[in-house]
Every structure is written in C-alpha cells, then in structure tokens.
Protein backbone atom coordinates (compact mmCIF):
# COMPACT_ATOMS: atom_id res chain seq x y z
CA UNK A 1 11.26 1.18 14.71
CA UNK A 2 13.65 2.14 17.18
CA UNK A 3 13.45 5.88 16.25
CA UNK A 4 9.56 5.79 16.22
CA UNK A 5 9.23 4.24 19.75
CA UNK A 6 11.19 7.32 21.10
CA UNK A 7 9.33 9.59 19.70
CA UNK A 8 6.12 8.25 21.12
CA UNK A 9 4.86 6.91 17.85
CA UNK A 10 2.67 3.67 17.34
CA UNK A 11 3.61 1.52 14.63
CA UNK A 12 1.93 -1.65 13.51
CA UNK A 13 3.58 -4.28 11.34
CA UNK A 14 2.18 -5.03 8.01
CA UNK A 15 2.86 -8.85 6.38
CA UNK A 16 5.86 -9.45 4.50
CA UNK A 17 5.47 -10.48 0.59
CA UNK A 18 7.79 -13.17 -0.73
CA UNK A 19 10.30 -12.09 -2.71
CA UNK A 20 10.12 -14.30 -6.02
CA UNK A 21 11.48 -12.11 -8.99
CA UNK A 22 13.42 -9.94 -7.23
CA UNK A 23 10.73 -7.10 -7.50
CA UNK A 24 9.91 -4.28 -4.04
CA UNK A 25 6.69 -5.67 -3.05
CA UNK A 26 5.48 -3.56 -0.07
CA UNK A 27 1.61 -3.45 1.41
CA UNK A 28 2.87 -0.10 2.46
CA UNK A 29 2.09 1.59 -0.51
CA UNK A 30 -1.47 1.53 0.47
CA UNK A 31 -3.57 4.68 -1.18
CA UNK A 32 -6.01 6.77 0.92
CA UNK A 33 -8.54 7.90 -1.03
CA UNK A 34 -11.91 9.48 0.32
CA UNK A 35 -13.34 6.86 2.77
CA UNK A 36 -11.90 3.64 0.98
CA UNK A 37 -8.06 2.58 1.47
CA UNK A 38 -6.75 0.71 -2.05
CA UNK A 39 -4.46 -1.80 -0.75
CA UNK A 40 -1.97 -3.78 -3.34
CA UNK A 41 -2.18 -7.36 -3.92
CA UNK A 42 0.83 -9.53 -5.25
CA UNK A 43 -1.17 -13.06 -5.62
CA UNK A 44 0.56 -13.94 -2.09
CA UNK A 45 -1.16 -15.66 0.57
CA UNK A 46 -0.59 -12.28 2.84
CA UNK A 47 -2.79 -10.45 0.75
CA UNK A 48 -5.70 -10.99 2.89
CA UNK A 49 -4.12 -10.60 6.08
CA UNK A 50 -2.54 -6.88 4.73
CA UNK A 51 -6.32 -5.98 4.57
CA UNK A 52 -7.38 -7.41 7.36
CA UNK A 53 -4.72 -5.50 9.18
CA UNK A 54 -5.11 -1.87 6.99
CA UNK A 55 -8.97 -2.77 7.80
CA UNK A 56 -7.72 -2.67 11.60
CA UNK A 57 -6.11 0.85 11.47
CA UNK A 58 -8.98 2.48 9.05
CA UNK A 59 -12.43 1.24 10.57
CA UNK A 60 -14.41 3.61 9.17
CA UNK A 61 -12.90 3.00 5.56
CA UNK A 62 -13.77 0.72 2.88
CA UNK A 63 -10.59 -1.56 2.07
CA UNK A 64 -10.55 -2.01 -1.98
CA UNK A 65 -7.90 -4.32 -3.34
CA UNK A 66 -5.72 -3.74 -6.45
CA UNK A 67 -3.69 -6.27 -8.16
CA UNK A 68 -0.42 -4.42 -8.22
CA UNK A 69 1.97 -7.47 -9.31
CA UNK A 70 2.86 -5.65 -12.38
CA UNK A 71 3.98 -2.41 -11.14
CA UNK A 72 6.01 -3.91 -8.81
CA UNK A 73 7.78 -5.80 -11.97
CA UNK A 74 8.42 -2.86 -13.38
CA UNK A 75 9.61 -1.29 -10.45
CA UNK A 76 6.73 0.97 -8.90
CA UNK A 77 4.51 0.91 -6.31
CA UNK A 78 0.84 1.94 -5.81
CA UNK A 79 1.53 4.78 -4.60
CA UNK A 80 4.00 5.81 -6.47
CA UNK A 81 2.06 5.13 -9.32
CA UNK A 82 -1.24 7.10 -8.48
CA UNK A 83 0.63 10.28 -6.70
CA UNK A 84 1.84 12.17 -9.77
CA UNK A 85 -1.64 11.74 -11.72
CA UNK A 86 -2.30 15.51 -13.03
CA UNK A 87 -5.18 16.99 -12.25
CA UNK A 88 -6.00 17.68 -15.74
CA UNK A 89 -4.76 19.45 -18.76
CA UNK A 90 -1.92 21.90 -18.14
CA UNK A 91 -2.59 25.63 -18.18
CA UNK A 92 -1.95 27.66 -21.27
C-alpha cells in the first residue's frame, strides 16, 4: 500500500475471508462485466460487506454474487477462471 500512496493512488480495503482449508480466498477477484460487477462468495459472514463495499466503488453497476467456494478449493479464482474463456471456436 505503501507503493500506491506514493504514487498518488487511492486504494480501499476489501474484507478478509477466513482461512479454513487452506484455500486463496480473495474478494479481489471481482469480474467487471458490462454494467454488473460478479463478486465471489465463500459462505463467510464478509460476503455481504465485500458487496456492500464493491457496491461503494461501482455505483452505477449492478453487484451479482457468485458462489466461488469451489474454485477456490481447487485453487482458482473468479477471475482467473472467467479470463481465458475463448471467444468461440478456433479458426481453421
């Protein structure tokens, strides 16, 4: 945070998940997606505050929530999960 306060940047804090299997559980891999924002949800009591606060920095957005629990017990994230979606079929 240091880093991003001296270059000016804002930051805001997003809850912490509790670590109970050992699993990366991050409300940072929230997805931005036309006018909603698809937050992950890990069945932890700071699921609804990690909306309330993503609903904070994206007024004008819809927040959807996604169960994400077992990506993160496999090892993946939202995100990671939904960036590398082809677009379709590849080309001949």
């Amino acid at each position: 945070l240091a880093l991003a306060d001296e270059a000016g940047l804002e930051t805001t804090p997003l809850p912490a998940v509790r670590r109970m299997d050992g699993a990366l559980r991050s409300y940072a891999g929230f997805i931005i997606a036309g006018n909603a924002v698809i937050c992950p949800t890990y069945e932890d009591p700071a699921d609804d505050a990690a909306a309330d606060a993503l609903q904070k920095l994206f007024p004008n957005h819809v927040v959807e929530l996604t169960p994400a629990v077992a990506l993160a017990a496999g090892g993946a994230t939202l995100r990671a999960a939904a960036c590398l979606q082809p677009a379709g079929p590849p080309a001949p």
